[in-house]
PDB file of N, CA and C in Angstrom:
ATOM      1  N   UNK A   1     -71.600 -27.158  -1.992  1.00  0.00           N
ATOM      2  CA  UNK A   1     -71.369 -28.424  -2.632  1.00  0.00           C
ATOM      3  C   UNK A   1     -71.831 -29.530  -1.707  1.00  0.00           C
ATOM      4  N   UNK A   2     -72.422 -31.040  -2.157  1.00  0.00           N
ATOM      5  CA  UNK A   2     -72.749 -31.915  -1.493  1.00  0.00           C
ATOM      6  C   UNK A   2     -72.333 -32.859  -2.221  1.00  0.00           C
ATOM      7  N   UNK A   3     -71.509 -34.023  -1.852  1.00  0.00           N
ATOM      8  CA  UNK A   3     -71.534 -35.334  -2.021  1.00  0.00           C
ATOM      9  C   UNK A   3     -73.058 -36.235  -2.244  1.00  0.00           C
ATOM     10  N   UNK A   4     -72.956 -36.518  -3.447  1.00  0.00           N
ATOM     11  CA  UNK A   4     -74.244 -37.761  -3.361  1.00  0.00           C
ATOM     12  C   UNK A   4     -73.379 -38.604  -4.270  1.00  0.00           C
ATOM     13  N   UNK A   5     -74.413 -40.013  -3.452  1.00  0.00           N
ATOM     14  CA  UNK A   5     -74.242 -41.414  -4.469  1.00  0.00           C
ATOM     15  C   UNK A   5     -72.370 -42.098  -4.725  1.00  0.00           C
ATOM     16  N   UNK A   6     -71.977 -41.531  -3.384  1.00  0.00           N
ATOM     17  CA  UNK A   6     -70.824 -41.478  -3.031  1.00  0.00           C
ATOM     18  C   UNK A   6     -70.345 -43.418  -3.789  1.00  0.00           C
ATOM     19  N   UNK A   7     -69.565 -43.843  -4.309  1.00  0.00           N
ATOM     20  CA  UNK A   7     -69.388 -45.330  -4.515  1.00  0.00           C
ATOM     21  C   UNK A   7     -67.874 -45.597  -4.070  1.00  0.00           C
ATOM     22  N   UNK A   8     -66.937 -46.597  -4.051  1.00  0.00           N
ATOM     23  CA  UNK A   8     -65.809 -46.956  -4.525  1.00  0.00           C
ATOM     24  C   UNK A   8     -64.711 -46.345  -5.040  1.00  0.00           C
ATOM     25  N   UNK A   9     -65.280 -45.989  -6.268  1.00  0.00           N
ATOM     26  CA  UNK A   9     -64.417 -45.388  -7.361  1.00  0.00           C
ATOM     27  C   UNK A   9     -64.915 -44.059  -8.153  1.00  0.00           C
ATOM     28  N   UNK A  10     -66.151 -43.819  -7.587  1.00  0.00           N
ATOM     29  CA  UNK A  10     -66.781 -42.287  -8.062  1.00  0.00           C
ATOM     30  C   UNK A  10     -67.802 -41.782  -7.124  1.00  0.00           C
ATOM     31  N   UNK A  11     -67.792 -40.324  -7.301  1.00  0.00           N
ATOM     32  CA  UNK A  11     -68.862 -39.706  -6.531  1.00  0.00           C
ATOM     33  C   UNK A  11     -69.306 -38.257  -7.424  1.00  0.00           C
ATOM     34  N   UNK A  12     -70.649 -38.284  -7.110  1.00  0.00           N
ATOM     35  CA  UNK A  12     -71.796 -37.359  -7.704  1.00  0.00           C
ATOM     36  C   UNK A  12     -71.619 -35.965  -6.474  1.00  0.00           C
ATOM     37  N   UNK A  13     -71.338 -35.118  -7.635  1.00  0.00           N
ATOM     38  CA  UNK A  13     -71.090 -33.613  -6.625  1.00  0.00           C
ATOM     39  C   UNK A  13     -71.980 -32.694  -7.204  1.00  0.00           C
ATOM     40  N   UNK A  14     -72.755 -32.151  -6.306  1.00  0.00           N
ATOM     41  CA  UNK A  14     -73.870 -31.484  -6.547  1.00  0.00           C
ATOM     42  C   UNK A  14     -73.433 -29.699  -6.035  1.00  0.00           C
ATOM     43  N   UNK A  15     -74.316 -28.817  -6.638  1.00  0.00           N
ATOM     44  CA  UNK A  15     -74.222 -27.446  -6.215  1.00  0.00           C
ATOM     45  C   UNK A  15     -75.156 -26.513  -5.843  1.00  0.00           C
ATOM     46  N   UNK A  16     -75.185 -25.437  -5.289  1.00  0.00           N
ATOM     47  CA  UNK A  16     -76.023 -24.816  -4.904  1.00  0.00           C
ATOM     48  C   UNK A  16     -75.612 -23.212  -5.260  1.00  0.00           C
ATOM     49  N   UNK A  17     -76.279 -22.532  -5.544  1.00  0.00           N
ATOM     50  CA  UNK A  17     -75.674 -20.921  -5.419  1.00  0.00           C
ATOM     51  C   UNK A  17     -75.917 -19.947  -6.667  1.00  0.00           C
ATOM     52  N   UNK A  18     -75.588 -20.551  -8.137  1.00  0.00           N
ATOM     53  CA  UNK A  18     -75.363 -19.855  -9.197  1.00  0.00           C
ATOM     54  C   UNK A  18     -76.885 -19.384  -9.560  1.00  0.00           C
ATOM     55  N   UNK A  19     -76.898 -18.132  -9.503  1.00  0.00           N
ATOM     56  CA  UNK A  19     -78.073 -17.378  -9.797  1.00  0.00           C
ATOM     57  C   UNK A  19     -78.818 -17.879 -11.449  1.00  0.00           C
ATOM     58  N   UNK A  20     -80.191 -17.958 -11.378  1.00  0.00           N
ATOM     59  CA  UNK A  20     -80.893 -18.588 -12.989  1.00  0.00           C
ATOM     60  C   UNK A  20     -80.624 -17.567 -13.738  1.00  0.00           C
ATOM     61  N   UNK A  21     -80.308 -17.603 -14.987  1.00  0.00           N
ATOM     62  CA  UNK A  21     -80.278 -18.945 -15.750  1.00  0.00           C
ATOM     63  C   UNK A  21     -78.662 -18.729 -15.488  1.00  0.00           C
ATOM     64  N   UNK A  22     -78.264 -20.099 -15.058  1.00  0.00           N
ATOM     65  CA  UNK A  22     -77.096 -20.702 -14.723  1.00  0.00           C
ATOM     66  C   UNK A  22     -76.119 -19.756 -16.154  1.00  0.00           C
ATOM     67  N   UNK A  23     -76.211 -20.699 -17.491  1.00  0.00           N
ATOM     68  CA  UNK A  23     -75.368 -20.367 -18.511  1.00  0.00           C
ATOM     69  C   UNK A  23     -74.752 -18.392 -18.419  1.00  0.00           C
ATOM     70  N   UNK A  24     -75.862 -17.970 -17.800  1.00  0.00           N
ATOM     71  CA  UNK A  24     -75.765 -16.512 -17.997  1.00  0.00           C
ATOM     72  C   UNK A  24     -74.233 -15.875 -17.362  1.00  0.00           C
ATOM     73  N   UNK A  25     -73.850 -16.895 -16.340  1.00  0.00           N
ATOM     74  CA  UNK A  25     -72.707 -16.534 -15.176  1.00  0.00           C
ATOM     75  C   UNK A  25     -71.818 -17.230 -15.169  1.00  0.00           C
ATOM     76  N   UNK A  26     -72.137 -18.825 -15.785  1.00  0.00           N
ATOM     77  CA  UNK A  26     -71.333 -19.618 -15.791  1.00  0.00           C
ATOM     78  C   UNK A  26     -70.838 -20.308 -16.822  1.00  0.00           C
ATOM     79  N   UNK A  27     -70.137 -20.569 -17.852  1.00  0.00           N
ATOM     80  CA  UNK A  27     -69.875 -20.891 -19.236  1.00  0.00           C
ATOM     81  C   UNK A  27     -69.283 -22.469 -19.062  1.00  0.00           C
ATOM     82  N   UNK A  28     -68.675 -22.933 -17.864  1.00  0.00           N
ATOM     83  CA  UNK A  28     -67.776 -24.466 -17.907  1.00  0.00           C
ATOM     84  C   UNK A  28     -68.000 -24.478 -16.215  1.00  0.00           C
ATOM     85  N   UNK A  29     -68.159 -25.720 -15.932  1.00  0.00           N
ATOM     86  CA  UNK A  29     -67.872 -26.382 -14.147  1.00  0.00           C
ATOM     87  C   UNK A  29     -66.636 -27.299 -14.508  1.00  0.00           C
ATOM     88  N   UNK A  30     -65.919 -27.057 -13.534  1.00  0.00           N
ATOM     89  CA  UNK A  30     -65.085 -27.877 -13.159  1.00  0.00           C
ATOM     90  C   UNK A  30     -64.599 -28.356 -12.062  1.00  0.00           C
ATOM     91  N   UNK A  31     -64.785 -29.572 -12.058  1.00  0.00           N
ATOM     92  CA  UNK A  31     -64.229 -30.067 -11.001  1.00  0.00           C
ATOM     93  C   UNK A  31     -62.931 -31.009 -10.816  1.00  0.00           C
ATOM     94  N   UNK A  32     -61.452 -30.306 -10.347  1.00  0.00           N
ATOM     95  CA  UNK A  32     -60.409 -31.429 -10.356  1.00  0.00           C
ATOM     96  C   UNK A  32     -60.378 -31.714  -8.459  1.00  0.00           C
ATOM     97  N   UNK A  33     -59.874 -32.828  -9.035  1.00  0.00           N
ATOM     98  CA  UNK A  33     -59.295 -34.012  -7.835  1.00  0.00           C
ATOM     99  C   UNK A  33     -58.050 -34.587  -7.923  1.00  0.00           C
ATOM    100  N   UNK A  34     -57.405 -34.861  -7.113  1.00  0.00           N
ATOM    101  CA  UNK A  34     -55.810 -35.661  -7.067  1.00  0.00           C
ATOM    102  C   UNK A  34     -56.066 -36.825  -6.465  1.00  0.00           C
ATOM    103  N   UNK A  35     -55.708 -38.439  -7.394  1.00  0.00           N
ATOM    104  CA  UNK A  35     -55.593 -39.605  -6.645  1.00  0.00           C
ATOM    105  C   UNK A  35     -54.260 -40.298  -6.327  1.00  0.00           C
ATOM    106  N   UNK A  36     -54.044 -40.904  -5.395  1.00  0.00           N
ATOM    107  CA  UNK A  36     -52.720 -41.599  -4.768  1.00  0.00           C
ATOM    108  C   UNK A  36     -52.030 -40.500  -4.108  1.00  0.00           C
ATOM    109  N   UNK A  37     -50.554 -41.234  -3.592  1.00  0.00           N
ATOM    110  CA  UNK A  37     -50.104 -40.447  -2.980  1.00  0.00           C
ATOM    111  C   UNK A  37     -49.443 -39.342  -3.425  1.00  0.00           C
ATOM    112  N   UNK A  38     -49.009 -37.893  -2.721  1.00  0.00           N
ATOM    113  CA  UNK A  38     -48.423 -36.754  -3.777  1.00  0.00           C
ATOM    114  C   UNK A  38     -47.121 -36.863  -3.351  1.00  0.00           C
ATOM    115  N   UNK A  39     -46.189 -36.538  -3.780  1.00  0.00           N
ATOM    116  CA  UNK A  39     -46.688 -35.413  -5.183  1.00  0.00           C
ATOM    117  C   UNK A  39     -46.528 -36.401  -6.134  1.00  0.00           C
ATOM    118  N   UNK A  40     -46.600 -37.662  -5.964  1.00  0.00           N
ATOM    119  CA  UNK A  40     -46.108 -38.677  -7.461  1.00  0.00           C
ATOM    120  C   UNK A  40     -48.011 -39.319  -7.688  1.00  0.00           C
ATOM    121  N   UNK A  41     -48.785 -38.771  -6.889  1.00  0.00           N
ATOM    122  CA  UNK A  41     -50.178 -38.711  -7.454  1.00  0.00           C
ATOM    123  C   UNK A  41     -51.194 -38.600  -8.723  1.00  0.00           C
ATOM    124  N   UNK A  42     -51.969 -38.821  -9.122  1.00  0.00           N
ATOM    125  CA  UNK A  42     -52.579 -38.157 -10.329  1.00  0.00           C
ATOM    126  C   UNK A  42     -53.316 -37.261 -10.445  1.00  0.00           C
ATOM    127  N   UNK A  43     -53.717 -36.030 -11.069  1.00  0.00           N
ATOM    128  CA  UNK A  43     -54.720 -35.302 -11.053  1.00  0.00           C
ATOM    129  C   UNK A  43     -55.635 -35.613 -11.905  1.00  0.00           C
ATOM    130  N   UNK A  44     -56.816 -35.324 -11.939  1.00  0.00           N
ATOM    131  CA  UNK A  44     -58.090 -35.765 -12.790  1.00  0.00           C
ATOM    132  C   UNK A  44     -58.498 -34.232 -12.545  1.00  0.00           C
ATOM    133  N   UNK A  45     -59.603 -34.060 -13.881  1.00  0.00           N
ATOM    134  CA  UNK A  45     -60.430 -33.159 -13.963  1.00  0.00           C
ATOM    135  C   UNK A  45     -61.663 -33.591 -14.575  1.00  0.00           C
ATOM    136  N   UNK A  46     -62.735 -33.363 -14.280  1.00  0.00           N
ATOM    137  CA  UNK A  46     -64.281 -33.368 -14.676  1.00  0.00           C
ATOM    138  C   UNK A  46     -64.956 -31.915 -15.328  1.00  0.00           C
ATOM    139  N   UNK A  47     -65.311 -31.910 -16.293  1.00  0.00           N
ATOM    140  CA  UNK A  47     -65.954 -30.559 -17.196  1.00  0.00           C
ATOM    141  C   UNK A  47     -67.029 -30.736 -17.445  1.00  0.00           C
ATOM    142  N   UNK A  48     -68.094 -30.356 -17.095  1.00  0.00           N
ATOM    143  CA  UNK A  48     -69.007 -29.861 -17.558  1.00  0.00           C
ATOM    144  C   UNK A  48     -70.051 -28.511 -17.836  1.00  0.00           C
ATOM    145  N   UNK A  49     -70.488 -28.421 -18.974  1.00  0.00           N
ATOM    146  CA  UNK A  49     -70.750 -26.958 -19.622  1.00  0.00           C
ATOM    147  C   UNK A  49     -71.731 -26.883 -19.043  1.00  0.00           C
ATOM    148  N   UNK A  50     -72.342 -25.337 -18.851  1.00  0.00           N
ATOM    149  CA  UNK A  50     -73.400 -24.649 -18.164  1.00  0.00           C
ATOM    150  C   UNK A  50     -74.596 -24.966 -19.509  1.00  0.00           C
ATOM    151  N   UNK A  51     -75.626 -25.701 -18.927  1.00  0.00           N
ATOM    152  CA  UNK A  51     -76.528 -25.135 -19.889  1.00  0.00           C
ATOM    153  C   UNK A  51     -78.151 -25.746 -19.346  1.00  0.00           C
ATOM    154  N   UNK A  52     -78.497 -24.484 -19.962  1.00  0.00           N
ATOM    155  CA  UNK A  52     -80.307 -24.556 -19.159  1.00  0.00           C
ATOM    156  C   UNK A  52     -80.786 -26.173 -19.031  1.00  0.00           C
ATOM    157  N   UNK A  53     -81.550 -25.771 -17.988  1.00  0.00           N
ATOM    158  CA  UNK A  53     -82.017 -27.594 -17.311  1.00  0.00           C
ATOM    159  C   UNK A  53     -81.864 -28.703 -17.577  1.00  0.00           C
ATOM    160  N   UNK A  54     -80.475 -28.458 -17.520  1.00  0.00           N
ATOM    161  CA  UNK A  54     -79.083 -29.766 -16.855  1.00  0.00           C
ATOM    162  C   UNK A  54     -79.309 -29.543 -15.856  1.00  0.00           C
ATOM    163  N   UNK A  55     -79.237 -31.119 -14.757  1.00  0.00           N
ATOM    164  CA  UNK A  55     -78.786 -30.865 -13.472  1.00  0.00           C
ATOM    165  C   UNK A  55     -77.336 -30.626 -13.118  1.00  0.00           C
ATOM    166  N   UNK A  56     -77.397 -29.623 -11.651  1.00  0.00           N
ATOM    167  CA  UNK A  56     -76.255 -29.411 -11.621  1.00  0.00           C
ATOM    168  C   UNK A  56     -75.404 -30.055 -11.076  1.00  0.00           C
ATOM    169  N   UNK A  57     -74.843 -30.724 -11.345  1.00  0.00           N
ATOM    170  CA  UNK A  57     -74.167 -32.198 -10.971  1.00  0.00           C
ATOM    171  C   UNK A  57     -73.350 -32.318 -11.795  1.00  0.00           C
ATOM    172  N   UNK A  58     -72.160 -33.130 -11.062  1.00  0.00           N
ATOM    173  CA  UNK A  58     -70.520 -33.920 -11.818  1.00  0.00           C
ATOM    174  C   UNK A  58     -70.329 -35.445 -11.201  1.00  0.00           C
ATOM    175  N   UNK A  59     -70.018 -35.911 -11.973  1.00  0.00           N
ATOM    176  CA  UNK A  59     -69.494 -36.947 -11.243  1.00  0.00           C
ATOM    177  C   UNK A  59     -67.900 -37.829 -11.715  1.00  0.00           C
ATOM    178  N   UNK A  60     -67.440 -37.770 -10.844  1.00  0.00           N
ATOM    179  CA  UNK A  60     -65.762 -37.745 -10.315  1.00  0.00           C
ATOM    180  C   UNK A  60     -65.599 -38.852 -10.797  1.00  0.00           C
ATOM    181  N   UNK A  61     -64.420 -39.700 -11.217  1.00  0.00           N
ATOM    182  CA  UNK A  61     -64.287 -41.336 -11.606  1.00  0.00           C
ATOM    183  C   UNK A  61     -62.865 -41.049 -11.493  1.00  0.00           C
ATOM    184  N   UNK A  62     -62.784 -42.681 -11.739  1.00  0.00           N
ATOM    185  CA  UNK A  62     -61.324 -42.769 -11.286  1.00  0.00           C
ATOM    186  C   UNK A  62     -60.778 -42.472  -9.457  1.00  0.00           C
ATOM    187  N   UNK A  63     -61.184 -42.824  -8.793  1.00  0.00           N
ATOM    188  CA  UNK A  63     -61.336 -42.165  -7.211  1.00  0.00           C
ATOM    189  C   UNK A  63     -60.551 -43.705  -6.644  1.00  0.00           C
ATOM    190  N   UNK A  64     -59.928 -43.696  -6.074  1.00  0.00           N
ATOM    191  CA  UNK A  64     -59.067 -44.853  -5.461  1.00  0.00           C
ATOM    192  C   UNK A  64     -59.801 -44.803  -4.221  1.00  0.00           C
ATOM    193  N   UNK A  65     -59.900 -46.395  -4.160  1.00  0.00           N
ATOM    194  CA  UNK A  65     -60.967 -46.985  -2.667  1.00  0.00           C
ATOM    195  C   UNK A  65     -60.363 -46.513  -1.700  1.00  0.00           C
ATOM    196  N   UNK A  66     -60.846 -46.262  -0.567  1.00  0.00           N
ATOM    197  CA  UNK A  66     -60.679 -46.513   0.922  1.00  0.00           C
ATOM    198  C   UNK A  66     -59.477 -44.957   0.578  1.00  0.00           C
ATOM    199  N   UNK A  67     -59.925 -43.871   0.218  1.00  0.00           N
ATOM    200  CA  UNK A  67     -58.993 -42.884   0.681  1.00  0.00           C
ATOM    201  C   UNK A  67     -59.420 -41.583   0.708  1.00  0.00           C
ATOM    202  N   UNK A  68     -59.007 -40.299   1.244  1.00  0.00           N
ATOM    203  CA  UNK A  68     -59.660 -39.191   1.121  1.00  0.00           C
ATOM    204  C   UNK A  68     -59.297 -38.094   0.145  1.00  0.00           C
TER     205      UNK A  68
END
């Protein structure tokens, strides 16, 4: 996985690994994240479906500034 196009309040997560044709192995990506503090935090999730030449990329929203 790599961080790109990192902003504020969202970031573009990229992948590497899943053998071609992607859909064949992979049916849904997901990516969750937790914002604020826990456990009274939020969770978010990002979905996106496998399918031939899509890039493979998500991008996260909702991301609270200045935190990890």
């Amino acid at each position: 996985m790599e961080a790109r196009a990192v902003g504020a309040e969202s970031a573009e997560l990229t992948w590497v690994g899943v053998p071609p044709p992607a859909e064949r192995w992979v049916r849904v990506y997901r990516a969750a994240h937790a914002c604020g503090d826990q456990p009274a935090g939020k969770e978010h999730d990002e979905f996106k479906l496998a399918a031939r030449d899509q890039p493979l990329a998500v991008t996260l929203t909702g991301l609270e500034p200045n935190s990890r």
